[in-house]
C-alpha atoms as a PDB file:
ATOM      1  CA  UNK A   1       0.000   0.000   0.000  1.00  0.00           C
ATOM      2  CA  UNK A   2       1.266   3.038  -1.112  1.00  0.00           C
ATOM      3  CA  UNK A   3       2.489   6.377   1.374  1.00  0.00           C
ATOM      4  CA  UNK A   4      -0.071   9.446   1.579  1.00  0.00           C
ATOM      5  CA  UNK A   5       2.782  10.985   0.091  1.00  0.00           C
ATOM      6  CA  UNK A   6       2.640   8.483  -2.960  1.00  0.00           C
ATOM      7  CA  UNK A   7      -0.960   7.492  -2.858  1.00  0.00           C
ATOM      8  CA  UNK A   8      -0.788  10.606  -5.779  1.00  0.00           C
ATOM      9  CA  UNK A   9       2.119   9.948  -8.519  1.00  0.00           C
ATOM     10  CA  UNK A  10       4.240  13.360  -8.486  1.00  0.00           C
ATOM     11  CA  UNK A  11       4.109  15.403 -11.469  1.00  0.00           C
ATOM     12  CA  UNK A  12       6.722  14.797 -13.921  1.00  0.00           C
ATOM     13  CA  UNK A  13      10.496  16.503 -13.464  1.00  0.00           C
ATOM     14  CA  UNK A  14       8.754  19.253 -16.725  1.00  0.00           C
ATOM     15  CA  UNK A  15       5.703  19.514 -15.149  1.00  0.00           C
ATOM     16  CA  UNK A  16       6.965  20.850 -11.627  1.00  0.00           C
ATOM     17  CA  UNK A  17       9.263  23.131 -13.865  1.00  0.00           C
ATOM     18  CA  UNK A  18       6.140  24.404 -15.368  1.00  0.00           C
ATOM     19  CA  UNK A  19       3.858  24.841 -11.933  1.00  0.00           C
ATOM     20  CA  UNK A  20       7.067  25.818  -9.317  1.00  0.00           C
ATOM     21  CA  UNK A  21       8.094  28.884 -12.031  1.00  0.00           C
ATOM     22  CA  UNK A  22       4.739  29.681 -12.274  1.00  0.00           C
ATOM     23  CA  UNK A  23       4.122  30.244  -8.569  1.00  0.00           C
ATOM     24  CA  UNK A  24       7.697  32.322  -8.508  1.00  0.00           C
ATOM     25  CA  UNK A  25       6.021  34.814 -11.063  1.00  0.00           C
ATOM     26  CA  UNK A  26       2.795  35.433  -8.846  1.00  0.00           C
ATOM     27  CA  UNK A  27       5.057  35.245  -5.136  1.00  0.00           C
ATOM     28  CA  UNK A  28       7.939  36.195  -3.752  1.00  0.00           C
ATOM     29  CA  UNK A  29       8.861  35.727   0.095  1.00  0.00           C
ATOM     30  CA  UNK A  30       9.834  38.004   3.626  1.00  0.00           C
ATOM     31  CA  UNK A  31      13.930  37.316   2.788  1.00  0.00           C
ATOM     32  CA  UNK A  32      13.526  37.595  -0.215  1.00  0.00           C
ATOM     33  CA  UNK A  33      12.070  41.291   0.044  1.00  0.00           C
ATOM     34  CA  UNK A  34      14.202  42.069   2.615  1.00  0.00           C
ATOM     35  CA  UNK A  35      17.647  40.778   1.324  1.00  0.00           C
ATOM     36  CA  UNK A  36      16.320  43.035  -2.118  1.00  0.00           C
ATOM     37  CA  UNK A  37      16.132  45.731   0.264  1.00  0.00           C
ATOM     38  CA  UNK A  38      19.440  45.452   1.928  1.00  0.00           C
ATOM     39  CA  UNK A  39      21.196  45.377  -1.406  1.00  0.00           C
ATOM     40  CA  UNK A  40      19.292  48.309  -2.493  1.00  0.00           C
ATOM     41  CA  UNK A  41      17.479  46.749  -4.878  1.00  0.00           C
ATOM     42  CA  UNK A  42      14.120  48.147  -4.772  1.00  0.00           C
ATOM     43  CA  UNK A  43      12.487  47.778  -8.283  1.00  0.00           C
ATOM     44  CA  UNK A  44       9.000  47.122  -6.952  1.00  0.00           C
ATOM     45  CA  UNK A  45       6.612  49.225  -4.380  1.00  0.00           C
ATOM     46  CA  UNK A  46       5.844  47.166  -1.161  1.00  0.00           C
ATOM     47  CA  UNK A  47       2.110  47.886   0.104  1.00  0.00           C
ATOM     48  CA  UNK A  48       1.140  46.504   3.094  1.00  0.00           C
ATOM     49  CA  UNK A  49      -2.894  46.509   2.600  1.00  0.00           C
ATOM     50  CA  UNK A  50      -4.378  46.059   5.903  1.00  0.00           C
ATOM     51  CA  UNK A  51      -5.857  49.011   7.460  1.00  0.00           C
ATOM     52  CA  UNK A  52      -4.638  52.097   9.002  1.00  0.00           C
ATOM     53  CA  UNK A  53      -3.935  51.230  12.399  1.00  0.00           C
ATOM     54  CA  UNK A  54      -2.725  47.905  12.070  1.00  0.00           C
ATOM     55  CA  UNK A  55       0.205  49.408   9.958  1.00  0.00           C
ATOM     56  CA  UNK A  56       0.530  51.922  12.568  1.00  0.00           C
ATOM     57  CA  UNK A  57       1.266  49.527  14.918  1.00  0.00           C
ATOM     58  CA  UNK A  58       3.935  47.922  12.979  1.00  0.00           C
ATOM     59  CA  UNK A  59       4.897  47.468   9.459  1.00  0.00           C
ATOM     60  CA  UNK A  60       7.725  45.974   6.979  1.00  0.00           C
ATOM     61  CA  UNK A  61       9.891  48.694   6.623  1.00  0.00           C
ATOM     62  CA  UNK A  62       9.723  50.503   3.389  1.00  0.00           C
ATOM     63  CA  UNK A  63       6.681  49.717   2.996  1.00  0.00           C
ATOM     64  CA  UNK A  64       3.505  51.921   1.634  1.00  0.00           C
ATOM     65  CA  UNK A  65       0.330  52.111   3.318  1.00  0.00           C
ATOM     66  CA  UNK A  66      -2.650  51.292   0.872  1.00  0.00           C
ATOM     67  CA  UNK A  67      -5.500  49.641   2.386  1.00  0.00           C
ATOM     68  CA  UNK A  68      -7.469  47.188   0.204  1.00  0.00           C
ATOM     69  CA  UNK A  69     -10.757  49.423   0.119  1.00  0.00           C
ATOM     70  CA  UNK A  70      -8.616  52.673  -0.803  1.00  0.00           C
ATOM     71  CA  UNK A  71      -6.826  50.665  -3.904  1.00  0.00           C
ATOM     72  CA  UNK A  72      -8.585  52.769  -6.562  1.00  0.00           C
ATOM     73  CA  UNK A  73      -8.179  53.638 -10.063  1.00  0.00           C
ATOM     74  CA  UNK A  74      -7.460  57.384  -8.491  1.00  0.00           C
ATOM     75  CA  UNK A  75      -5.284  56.374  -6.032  1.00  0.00           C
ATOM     76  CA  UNK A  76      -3.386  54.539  -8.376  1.00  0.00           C
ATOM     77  CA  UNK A  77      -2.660  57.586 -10.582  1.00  0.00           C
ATOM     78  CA  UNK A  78       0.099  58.822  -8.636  1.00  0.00           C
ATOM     79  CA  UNK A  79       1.839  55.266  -9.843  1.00  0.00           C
ATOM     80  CA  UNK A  80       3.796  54.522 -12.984  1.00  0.00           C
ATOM     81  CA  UNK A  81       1.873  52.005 -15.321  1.00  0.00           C
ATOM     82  CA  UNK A  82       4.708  50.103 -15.319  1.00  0.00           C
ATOM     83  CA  UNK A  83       5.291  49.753 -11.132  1.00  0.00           C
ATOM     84  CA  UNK A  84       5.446  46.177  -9.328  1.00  0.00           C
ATOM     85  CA  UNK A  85       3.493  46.172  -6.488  1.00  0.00           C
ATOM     86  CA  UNK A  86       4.063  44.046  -3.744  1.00  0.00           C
ATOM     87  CA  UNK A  87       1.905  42.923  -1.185  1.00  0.00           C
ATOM     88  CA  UNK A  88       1.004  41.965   2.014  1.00  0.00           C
ATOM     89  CA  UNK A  89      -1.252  41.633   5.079  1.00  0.00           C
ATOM     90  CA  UNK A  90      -1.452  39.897   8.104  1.00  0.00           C
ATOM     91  CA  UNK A  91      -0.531  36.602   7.315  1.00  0.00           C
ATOM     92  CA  UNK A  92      -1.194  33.102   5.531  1.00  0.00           C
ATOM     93  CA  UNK A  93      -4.790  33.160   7.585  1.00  0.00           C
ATOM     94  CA  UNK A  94      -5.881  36.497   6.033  1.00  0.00           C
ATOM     95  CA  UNK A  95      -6.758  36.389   2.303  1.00  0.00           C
ATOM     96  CA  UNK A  96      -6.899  40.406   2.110  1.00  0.00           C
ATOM     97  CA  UNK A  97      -3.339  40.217  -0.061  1.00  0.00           C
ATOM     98  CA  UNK A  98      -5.715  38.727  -2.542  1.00  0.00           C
ATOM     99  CA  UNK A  99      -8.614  40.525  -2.581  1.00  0.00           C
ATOM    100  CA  UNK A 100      -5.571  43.484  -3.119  1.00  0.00           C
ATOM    101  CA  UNK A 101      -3.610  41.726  -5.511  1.00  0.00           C
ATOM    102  CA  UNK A 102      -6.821  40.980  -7.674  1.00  0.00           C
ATOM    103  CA  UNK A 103      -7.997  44.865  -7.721  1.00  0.00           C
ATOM    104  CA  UNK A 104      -4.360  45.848  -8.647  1.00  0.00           C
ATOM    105  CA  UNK A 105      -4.330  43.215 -11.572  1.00  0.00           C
ATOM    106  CA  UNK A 106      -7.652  44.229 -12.302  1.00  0.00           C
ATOM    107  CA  UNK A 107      -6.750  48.255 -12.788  1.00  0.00           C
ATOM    108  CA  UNK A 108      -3.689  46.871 -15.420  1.00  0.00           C
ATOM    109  CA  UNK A 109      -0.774  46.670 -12.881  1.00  0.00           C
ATOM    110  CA  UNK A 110       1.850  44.126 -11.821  1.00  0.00           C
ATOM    111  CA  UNK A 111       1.736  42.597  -8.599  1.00  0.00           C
ATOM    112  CA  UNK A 112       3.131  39.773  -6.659  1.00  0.00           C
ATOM    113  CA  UNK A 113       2.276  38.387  -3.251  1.00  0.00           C
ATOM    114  CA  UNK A 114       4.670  38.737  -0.325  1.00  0.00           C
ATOM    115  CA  UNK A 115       3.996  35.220   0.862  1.00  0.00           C
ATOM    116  CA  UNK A 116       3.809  35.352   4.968  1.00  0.00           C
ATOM    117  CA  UNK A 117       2.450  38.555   5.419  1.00  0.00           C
ATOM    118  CA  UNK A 118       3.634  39.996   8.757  1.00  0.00           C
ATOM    119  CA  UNK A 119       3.548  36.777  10.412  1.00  0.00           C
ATOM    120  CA  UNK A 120       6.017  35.613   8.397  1.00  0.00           C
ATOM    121  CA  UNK A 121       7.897  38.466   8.351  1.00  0.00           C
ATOM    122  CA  UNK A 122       8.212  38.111  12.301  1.00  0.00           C
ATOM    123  CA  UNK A 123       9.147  34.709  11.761  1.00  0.00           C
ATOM    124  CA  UNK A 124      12.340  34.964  10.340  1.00  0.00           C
ATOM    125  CA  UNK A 125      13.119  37.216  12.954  1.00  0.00           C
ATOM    126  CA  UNK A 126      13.043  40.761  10.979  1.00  0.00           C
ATOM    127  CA  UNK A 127      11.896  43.724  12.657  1.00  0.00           C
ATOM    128  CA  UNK A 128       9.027  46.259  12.364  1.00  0.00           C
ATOM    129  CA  UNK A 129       8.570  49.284  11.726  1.00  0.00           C
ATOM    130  CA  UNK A 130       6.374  51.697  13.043  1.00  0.00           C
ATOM    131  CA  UNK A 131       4.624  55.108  11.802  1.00  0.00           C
ATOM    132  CA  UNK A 132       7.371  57.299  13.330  1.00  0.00           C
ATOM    133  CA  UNK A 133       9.822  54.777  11.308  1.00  0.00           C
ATOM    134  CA  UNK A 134      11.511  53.568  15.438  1.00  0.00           C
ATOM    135  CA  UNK A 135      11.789  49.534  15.201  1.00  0.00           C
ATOM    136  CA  UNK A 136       8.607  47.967  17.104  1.00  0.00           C
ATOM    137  CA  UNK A 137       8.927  44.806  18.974  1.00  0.00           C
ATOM    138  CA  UNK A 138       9.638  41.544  16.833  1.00  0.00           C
ATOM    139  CA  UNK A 139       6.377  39.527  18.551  1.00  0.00           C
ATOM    140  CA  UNK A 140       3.629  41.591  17.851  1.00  0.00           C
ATOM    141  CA  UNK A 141       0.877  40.825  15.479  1.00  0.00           C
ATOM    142  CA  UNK A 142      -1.854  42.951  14.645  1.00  0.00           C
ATOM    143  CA  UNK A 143      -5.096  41.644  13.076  1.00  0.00           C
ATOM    144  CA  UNK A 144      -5.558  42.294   9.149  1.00  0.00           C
ATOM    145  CA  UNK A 145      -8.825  44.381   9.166  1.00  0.00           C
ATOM    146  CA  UNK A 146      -8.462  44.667   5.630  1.00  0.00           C
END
C-alpha cells in the first residue's frame, strides 16, 4: 500500500518546472524582500494593505500604506503604469493580499504576493517598523482588518 505521500504519482520533473516557475512569477517571500532591500534593490513598491492602524502599529519597513478598500483607479494615478506592487497583510490566515492583488491586476498593474504577510515576516526574525519609522517589537501581530 502506497504512502499518503505516494498514494498521488508526483508530477513529472517538466511539469513541476512548469507549476514551481509559475508560482515564482505570482510570489515572492519576507527574505527575499528584505535581502532586495538590503542590497538596495528596490524595483517594486511594497504595500502593506491592511488598514490604518494595524500598519501603525507595525509594518515591513519601506513599505507603503494602501489599504485594500482605498486601492482605486485614483489612487493609483500617482503610480507609474509600469510599477510592481508588492503585497502583504497579516498573514497566511488572512486572504486580504488577494482581494488586493486581484484589484491591482484588475486596474492593469503588476503585482506579486509577499507570501507570509507579517507573520512571516516576524518569523524569520526581521523587525518592524512603526509610523514614526523607530523599530517595534519583533512579537507583535496585529489583526488584518483589511
Amino acid at each position: 500500500m502506497p504512502s499518503l505521500i505516494t498514494e498521488y504519482p508526483a508530477a513529472s520533473a517538466e511539469q513541476a518546472l512548469t507549476h514551481f516557475s509559475q508560482r515564482l512569477r505570482f510570489e515572492t517571500d519576507c527574505s527575499d524582500v528584505y535581502h532586495s532591500q538590503q542590497a538596495g534593490q528596490v524595483d517594486y513598491l511594497l504595500v502593506d494593505v491592511r488598514n490604518d492602524s494595524a500598519f501603525a502599529a507595525g509594518h515591513v519597513p519601506g513599505a507603503i500604506n494602501l489599504p485594500t478598500r482605498t486601492i482605486t483607479p485614483e489612487r493609483l494615478a500617482a503610480f507609474p503604469a509600469d510599477s510592481l506592487f508588492v503585497v502583504y497583510c497579516a498573514g497566511p490566515h488572512c486572504n486580504g493580499v488577494h482581494r488586493a492583488a486581484a484589484r491591482l491586476a484588475g486596474l492593469g498593474y503588476s503585482v506579486k504576493e509577499m507570501i507570509g504577510g507579517i507573520t512571516g515576516w516576524l518569523d524569520e526574525g526581521l523587525p518592524l517598523a512603526r509610523a514614526d519609522e523607530q523599530p517595534a517589537a519583533t512579537t507583535t501581530v496585529t489583526s488584518c482588518a483589511c
